[in-house]
C-alpha atoms as a PDB file:
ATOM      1  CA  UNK A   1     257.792 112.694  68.174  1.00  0.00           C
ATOM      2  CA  UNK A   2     256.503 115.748  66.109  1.00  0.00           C
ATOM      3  CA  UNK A   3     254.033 117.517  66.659  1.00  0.00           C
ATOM      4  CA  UNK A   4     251.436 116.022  64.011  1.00  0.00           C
ATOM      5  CA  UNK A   5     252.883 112.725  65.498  1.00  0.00           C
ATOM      6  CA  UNK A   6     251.217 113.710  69.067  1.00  0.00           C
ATOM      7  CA  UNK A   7     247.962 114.777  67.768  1.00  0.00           C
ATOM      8  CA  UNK A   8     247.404 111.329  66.104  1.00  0.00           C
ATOM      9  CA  UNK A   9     248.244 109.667  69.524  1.00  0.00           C
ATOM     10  CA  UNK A  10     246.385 112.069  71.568  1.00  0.00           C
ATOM     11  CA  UNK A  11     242.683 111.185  69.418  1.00  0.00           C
ATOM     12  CA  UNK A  12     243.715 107.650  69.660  1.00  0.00           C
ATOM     13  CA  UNK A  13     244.111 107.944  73.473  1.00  0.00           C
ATOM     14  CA  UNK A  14     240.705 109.981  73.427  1.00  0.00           C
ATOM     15  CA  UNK A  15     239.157 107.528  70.697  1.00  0.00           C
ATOM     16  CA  UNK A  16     240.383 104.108  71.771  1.00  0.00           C
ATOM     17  CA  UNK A  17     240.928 104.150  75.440  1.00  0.00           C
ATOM     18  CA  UNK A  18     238.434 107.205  76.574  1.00  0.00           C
ATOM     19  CA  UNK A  19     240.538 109.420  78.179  1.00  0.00           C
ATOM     20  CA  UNK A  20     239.593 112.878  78.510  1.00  0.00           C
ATOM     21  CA  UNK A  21     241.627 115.465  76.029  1.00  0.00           C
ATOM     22  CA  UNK A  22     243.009 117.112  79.419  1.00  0.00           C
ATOM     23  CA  UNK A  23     244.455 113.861  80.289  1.00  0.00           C
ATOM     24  CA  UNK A  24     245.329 112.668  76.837  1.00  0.00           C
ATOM     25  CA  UNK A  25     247.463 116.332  76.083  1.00  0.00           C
ATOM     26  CA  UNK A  26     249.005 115.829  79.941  1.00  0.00           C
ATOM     27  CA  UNK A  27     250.226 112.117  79.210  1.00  0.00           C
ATOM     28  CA  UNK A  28     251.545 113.102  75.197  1.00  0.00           C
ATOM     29  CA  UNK A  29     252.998 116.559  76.105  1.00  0.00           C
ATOM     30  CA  UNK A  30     251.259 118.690  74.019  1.00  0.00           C
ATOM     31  CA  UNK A  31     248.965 121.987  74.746  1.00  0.00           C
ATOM     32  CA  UNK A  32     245.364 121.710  74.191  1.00  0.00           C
ATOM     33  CA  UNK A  33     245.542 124.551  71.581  1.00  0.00           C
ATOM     34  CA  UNK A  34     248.178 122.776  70.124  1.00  0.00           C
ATOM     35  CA  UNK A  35     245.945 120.079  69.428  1.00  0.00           C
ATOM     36  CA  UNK A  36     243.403 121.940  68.158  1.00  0.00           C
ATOM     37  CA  UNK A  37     246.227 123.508  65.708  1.00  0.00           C
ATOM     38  CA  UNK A  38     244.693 123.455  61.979  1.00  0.00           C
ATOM     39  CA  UNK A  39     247.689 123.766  59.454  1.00  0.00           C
ATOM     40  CA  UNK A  40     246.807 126.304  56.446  1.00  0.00           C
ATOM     41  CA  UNK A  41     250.410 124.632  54.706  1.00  0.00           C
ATOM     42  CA  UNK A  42     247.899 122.730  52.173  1.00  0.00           C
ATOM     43  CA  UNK A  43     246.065 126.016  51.474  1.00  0.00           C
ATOM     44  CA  UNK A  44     249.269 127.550  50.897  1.00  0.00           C
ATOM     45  CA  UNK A  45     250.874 125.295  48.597  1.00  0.00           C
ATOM     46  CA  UNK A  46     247.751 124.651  46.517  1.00  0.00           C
ATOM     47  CA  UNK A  47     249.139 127.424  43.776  1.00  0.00           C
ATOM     48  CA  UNK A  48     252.721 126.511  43.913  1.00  0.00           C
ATOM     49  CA  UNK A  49     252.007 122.683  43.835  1.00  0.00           C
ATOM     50  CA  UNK A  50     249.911 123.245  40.860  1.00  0.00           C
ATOM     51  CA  UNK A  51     251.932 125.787  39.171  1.00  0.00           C
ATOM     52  CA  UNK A  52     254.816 123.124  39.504  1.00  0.00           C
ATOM     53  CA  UNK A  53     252.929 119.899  38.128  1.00  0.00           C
ATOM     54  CA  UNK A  54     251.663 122.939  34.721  1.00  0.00           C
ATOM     55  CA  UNK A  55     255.687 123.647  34.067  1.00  0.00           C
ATOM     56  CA  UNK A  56     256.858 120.181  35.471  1.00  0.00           C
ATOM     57  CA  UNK A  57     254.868 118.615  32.295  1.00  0.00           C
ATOM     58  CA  UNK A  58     255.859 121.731  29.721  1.00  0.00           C
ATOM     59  CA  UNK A  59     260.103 120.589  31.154  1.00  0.00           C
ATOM     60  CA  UNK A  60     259.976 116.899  31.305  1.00  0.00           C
ATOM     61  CA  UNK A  61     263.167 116.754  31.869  1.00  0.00           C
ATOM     62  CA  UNK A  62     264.348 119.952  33.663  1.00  0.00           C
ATOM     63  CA  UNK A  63     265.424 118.951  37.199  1.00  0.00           C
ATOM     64  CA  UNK A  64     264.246 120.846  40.808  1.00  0.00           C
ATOM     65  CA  UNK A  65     266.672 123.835  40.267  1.00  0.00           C
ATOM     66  CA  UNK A  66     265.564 125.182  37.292  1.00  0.00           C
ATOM     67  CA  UNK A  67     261.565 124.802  38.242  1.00  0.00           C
ATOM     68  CA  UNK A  68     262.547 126.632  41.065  1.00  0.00           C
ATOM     69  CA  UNK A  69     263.760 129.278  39.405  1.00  0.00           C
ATOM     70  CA  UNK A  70     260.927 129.697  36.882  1.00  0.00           C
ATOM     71  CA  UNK A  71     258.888 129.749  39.935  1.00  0.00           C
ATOM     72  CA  UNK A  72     260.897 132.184  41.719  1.00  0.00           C
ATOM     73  CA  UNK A  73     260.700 134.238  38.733  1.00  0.00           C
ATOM     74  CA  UNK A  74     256.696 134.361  39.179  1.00  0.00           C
ATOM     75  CA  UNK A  75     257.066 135.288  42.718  1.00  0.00           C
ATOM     76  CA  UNK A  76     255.593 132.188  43.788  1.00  0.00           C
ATOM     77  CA  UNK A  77     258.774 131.302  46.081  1.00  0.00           C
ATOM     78  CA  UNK A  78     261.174 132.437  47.986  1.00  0.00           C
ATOM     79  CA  UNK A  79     263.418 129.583  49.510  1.00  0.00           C
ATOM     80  CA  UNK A  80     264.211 126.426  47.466  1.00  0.00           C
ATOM     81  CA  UNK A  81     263.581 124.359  50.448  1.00  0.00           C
ATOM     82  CA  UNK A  82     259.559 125.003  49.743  1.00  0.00           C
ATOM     83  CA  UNK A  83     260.246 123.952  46.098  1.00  0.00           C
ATOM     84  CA  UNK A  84     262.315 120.924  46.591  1.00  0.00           C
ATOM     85  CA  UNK A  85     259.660 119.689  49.128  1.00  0.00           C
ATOM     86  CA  UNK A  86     256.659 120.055  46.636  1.00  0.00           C
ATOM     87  CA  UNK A  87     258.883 118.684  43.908  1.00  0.00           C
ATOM     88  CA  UNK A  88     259.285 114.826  46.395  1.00  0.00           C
ATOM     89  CA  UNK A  89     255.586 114.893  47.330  1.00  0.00           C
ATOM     90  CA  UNK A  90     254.238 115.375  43.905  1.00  0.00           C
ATOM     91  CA  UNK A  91     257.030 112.519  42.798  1.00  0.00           C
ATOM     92  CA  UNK A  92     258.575 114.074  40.012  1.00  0.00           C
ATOM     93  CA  UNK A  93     261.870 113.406  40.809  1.00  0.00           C
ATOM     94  CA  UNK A  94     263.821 112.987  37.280  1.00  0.00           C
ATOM     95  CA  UNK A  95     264.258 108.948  36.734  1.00  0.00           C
ATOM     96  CA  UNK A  96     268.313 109.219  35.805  1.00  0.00           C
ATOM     97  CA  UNK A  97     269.180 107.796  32.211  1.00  0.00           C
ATOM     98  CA  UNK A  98     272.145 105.219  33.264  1.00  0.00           C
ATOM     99  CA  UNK A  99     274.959 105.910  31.175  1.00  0.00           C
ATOM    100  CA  UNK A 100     277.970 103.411  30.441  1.00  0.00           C
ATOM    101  CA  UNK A 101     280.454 103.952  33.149  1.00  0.00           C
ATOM    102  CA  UNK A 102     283.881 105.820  31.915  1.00  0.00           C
ATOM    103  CA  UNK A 103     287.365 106.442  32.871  1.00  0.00           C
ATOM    104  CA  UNK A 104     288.621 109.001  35.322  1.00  0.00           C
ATOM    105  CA  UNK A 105     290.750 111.542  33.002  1.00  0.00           C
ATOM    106  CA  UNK A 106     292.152 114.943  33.867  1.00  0.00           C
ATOM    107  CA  UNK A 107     290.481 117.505  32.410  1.00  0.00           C
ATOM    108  CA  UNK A 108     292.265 120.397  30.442  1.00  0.00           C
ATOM    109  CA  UNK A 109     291.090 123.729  30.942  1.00  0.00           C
ATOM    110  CA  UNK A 110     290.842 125.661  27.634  1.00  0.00           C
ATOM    111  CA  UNK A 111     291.298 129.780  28.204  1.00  0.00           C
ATOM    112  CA  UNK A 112     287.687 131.180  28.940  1.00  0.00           C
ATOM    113  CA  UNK A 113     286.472 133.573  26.706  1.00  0.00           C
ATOM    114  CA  UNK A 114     286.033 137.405  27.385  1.00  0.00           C
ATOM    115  CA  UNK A 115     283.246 138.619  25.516  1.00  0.00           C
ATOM    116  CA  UNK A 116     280.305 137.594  23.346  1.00  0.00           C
ATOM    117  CA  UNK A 117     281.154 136.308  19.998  1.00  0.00           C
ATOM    118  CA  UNK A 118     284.521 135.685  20.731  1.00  0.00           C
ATOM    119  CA  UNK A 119     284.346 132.028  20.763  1.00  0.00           C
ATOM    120  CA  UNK A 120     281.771 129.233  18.951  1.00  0.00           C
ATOM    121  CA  UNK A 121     282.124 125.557  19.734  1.00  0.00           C
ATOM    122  CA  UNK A 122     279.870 123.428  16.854  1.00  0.00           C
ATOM    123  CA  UNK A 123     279.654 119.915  16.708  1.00  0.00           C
ATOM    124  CA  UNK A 124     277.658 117.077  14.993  1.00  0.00           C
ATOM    125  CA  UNK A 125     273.826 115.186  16.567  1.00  0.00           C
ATOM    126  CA  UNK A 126     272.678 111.953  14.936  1.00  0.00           C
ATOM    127  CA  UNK A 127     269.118 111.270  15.307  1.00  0.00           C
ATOM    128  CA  UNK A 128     266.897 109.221  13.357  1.00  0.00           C
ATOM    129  CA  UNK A 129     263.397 110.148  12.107  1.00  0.00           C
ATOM    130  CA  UNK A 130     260.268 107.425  12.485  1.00  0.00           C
ATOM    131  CA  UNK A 131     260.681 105.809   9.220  1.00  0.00           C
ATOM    132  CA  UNK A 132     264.236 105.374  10.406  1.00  0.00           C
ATOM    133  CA  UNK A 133     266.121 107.478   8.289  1.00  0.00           C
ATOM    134  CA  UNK A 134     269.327 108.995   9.694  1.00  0.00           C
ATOM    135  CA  UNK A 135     269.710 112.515  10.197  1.00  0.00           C
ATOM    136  CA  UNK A 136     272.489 115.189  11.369  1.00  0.00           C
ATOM    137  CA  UNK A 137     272.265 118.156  13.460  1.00  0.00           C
ATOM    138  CA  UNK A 138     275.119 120.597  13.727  1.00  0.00           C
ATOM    139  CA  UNK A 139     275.054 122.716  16.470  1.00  0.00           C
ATOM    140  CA  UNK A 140     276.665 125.718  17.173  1.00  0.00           C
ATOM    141  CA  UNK A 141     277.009 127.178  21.071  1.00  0.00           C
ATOM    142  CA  UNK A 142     278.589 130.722  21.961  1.00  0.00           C
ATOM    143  CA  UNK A 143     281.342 129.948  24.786  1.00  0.00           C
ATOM    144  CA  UNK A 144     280.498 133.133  26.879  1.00  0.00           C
ATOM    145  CA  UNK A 145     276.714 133.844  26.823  1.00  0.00           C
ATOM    146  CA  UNK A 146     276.025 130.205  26.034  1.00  0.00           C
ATOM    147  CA  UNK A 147     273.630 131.182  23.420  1.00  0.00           C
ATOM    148  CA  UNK A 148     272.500 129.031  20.359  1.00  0.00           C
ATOM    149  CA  UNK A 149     272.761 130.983  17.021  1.00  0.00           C
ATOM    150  CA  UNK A 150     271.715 127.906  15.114  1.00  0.00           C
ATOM    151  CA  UNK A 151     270.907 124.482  14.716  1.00  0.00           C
ATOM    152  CA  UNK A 152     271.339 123.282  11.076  1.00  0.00           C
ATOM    153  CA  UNK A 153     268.832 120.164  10.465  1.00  0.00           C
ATOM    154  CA  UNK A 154     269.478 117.802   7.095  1.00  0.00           C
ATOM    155  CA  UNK A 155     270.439 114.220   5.942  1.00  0.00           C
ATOM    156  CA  UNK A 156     273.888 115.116   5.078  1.00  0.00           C
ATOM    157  CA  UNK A 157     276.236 118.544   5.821  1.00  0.00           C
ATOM    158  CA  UNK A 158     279.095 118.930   3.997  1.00  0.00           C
ATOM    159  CA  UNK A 159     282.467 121.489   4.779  1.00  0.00           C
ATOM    160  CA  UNK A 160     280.547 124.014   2.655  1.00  0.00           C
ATOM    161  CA  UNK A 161     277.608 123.778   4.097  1.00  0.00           C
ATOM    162  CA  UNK A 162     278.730 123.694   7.696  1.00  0.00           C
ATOM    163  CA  UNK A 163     280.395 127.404   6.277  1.00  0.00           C
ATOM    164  CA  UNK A 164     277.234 128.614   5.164  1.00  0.00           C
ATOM    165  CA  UNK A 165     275.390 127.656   7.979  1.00  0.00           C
ATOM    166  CA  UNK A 166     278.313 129.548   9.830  1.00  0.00           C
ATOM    167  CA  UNK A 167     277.226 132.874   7.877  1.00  0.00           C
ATOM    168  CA  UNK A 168     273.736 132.865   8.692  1.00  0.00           C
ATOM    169  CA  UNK A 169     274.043 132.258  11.969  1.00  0.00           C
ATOM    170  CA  UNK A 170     276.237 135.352  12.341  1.00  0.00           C
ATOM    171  CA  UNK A 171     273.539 137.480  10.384  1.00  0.00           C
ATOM    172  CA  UNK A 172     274.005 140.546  11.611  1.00  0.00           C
ATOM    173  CA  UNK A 173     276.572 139.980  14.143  1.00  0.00           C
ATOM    174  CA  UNK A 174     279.771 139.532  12.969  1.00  0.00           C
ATOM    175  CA  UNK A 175     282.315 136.099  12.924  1.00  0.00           C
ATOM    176  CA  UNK A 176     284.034 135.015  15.882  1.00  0.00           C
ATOM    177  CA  UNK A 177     287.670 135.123  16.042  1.00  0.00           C
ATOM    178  CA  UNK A 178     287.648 131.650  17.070  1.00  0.00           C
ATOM    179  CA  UNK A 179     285.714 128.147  16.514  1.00  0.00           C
ATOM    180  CA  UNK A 180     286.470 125.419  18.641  1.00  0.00           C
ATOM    181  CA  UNK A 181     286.139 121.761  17.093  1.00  0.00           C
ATOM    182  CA  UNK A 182     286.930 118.310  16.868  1.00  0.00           C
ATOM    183  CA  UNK A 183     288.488 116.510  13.729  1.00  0.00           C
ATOM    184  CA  UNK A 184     286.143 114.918  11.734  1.00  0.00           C
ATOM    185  CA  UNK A 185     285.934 115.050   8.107  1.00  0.00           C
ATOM    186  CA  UNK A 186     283.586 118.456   7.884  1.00  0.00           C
ATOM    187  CA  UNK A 187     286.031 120.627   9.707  1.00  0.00           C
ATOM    188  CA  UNK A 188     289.153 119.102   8.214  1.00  0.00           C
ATOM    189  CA  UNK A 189     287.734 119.531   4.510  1.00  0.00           C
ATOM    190  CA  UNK A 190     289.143 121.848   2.249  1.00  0.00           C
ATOM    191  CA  UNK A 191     285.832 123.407   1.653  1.00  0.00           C
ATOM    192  CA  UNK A 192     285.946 124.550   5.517  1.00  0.00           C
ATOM    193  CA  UNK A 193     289.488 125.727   5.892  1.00  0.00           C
ATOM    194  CA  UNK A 194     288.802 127.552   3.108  1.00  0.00           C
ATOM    195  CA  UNK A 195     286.072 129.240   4.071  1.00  0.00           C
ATOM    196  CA  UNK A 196     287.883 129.971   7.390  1.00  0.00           C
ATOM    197  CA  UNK A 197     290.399 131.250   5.774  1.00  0.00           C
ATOM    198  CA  UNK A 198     288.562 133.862   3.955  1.00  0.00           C
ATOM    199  CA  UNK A 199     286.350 134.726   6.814  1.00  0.00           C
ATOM    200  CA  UNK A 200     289.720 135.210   8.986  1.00  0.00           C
ATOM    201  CA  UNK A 201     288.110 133.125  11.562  1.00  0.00           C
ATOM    202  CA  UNK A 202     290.905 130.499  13.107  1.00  0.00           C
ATOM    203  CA  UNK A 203     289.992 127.372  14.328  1.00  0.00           C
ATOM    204  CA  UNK A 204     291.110 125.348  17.376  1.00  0.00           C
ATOM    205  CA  UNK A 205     290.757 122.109  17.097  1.00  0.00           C
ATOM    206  CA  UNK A 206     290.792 119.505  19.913  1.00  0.00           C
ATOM    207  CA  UNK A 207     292.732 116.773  20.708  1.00  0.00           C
ATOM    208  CA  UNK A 208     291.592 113.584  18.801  1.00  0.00           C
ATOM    209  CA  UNK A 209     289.573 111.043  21.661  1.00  0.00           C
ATOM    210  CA  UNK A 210     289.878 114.228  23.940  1.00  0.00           C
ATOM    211  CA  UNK A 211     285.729 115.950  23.834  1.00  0.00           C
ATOM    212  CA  UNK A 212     286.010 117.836  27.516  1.00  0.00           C
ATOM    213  CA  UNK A 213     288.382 120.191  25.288  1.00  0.00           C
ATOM    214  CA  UNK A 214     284.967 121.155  23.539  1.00  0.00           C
ATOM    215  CA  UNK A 215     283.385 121.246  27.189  1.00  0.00           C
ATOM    216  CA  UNK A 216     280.663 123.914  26.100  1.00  0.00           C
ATOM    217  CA  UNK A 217     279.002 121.975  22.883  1.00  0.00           C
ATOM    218  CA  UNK A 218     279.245 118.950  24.468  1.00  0.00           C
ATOM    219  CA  UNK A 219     277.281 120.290  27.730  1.00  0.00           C
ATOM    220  CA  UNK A 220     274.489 121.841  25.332  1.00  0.00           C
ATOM    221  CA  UNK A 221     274.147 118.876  23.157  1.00  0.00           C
ATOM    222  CA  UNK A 222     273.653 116.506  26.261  1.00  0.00           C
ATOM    223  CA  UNK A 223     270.942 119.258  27.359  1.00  0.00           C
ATOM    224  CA  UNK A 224     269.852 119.014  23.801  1.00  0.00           C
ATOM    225  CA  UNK A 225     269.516 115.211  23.253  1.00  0.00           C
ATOM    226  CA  UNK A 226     267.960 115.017  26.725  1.00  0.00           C
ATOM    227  CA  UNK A 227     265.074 117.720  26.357  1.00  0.00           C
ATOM    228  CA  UNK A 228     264.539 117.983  22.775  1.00  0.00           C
ATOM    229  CA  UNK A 229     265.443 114.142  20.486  1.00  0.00           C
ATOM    230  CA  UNK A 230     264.786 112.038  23.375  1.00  0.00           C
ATOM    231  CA  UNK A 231     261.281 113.756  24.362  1.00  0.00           C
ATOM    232  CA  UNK A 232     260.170 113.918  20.337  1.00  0.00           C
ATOM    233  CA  UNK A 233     259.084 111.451  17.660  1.00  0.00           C
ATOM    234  CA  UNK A 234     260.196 113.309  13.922  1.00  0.00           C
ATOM    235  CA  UNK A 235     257.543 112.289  11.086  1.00  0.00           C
ATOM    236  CA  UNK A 236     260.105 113.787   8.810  1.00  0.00           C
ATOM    237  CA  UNK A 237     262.722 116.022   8.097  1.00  0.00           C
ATOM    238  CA  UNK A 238     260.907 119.433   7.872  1.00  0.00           C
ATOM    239  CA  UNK A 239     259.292 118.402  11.008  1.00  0.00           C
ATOM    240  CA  UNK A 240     262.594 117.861  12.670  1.00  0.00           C
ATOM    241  CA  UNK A 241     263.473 121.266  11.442  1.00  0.00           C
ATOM    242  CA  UNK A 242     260.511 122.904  13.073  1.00  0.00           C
ATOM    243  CA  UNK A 243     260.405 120.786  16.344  1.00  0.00           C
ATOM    244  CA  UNK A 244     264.172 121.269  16.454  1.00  0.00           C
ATOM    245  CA  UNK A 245     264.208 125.420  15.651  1.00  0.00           C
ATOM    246  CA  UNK A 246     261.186 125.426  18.159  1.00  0.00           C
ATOM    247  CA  UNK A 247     263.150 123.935  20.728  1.00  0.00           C
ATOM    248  CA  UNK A 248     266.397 125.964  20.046  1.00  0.00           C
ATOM    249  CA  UNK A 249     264.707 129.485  20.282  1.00  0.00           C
ATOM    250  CA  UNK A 250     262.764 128.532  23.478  1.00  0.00           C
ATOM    251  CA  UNK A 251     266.516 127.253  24.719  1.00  0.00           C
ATOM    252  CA  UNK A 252     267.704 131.215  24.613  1.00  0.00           C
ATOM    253  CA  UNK A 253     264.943 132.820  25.760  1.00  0.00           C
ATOM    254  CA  UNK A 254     263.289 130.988  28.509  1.00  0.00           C
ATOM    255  CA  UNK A 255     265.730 128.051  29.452  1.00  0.00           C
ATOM    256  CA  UNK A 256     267.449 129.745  33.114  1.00  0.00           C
ATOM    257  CA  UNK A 257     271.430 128.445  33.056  1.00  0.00           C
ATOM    258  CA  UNK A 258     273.170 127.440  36.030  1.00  0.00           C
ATOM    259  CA  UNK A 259     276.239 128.931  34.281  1.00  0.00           C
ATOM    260  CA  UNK A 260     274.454 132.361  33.687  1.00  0.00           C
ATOM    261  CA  UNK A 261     273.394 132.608  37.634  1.00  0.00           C
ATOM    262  CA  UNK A 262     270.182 131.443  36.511  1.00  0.00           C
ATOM    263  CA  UNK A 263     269.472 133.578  33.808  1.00  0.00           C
ATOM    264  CA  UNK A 264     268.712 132.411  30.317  1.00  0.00           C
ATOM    265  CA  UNK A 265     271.293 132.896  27.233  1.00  0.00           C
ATOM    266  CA  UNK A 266     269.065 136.296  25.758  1.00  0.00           C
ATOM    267  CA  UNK A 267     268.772 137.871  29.260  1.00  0.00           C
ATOM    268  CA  UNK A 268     272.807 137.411  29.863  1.00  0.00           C
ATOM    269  CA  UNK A 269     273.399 138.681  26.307  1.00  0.00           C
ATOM    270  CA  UNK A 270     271.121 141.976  27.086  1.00  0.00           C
ATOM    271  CA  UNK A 271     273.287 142.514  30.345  1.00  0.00           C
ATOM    272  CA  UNK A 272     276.534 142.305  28.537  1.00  0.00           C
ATOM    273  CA  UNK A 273     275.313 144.490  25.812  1.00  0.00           C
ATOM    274  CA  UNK A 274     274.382 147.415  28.876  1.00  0.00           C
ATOM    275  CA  UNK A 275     277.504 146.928  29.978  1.00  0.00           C
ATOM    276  CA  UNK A 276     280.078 147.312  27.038  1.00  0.00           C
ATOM    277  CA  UNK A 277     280.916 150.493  26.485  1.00  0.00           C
ATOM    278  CA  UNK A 278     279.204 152.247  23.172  1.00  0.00           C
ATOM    279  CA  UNK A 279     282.103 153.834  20.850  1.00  0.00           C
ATOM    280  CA  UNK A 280     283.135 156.800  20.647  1.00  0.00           C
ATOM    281  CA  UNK A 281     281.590 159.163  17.792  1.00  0.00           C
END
């Protein structure tokens, strides 16, 4: 029995049969100051329980792990065990979307990259807005800081466009030496190879049927469809853009990554910049 367990039996034995709290603490095994023993957990917890409920509803779907570390950021918490407790009690345990089951395959490894910028996965989004009118998103993921440079909203991109969108979401920054894809019709296009071509940017492209090869987009635009087009209702297209560019910048700067150690995609890029070495003069 636990201790709260005794307690209840020793006021029923002092309620219901009249025994005297001596006897009652003698017969359940528990001290008399024990008893008398007023938790303060509840007191405790108030903040962090209502903290977690505030950012629980701003992340509708963000699971325990990264509310905890949001939390722990605050200085709220210290051990996850507090959080994951809090997180049961006030039932908001994530209700898991059922996907359709799939086959076992071995996965192939691509070569991780080294630095920021070196590597860009982008890949395609359908989504439909409330009149029903289809519309694309192409999304574009850097490999190695997991940053977002840019999420191109519109009823139809073309191989040029999917280039131009390329060179604005370089701005200042340069090209990467790579971008990793699949083989549909935008990236096979003349209009993109050239524009690869001229940009000297090479492209890998991944095995037809084969997506795990473009592991990276693929993760983001599951994170993407689950916390941004499933959670929104898109008047029109401009509002897509908005909702959509909204979502995207709040993505690098205050989503934490479990592939960054828990930090988000701009506070990874900052360390990497501190620690590259500036050029020579």
């Amino acid at each position: 029995m636990t201790a709260e367990q005794r307690r209840r039996a020793v006021t029923y034995l002092r309620t219901s049969r009249r025994a005297s709290l001596r006897r009652a603490c003698r017969l359940l095994g528990i001290g008399r100051s024990s008893y008398g023993y007023a938790s303060r957990r509840a007191e405790r917890d108030a903040p962090v329980r209502a903290r977690l409920r505030v950012l629980a509803g701003q992340r509708p779907r963000w699971g325990v792990p990264r509310l905890h570390w949001l939390l722990l950021r605050e200085g709220l918490v210290r051990n996850h065990k507090r959080t994951e407790r809090l997180y049961r009690e006030e039932q908001l345990t994530l209700r898991r979307r059922r996907g359709r089951p799939r086959v076992a395959v071995p996965r192939v490894a691509p070569d991780a990259p080294r630095r920021p910028g070196e590597r860009w996965s982008v890949d395609f989004v359908h989504d439909t807005l409330a009149d029903g009118r289809v519309f694309r998103c192409l999304t574009v993921v850097d490999d190695f800081t997991r940053e977002c440079p840019l999420i191109v909203v519109d009823a139809s991109l073309t191989g040029g466009r999917v280039g131009e969108a390329l060179d604005r979401a370089a701005g200042a920054r340069r090209l990467p030496a790579w971008i990793v894809c699949d083989n549909g019709p935008e990236f096979t296009s003349r209009a993109f190879l050239a524009w690869a071509q001229r940009r000297g940017v090479r492209l890998q492209f991944i095995r037809p049927g084969k997506p795990v090869e473009n592991a990276y987009v693929e993760s983001f635009n599951g994170r993407f469809r689950d916390e941004c087009l499933n959670e929104q209702w898109f008047l029109s297209l401009a509002d897509a853009r908005e909702l959509i560019e909204r979502w995207r910048r709040d993505y690098n700067a205050a989503r934490p990554h479990s592939g960054l150690a828990g930090r988000t995609p701009a506070e990874f890029l900052l360390v990497c910049d501190a620690l590259t070495p500036s050029p020579d003069p």
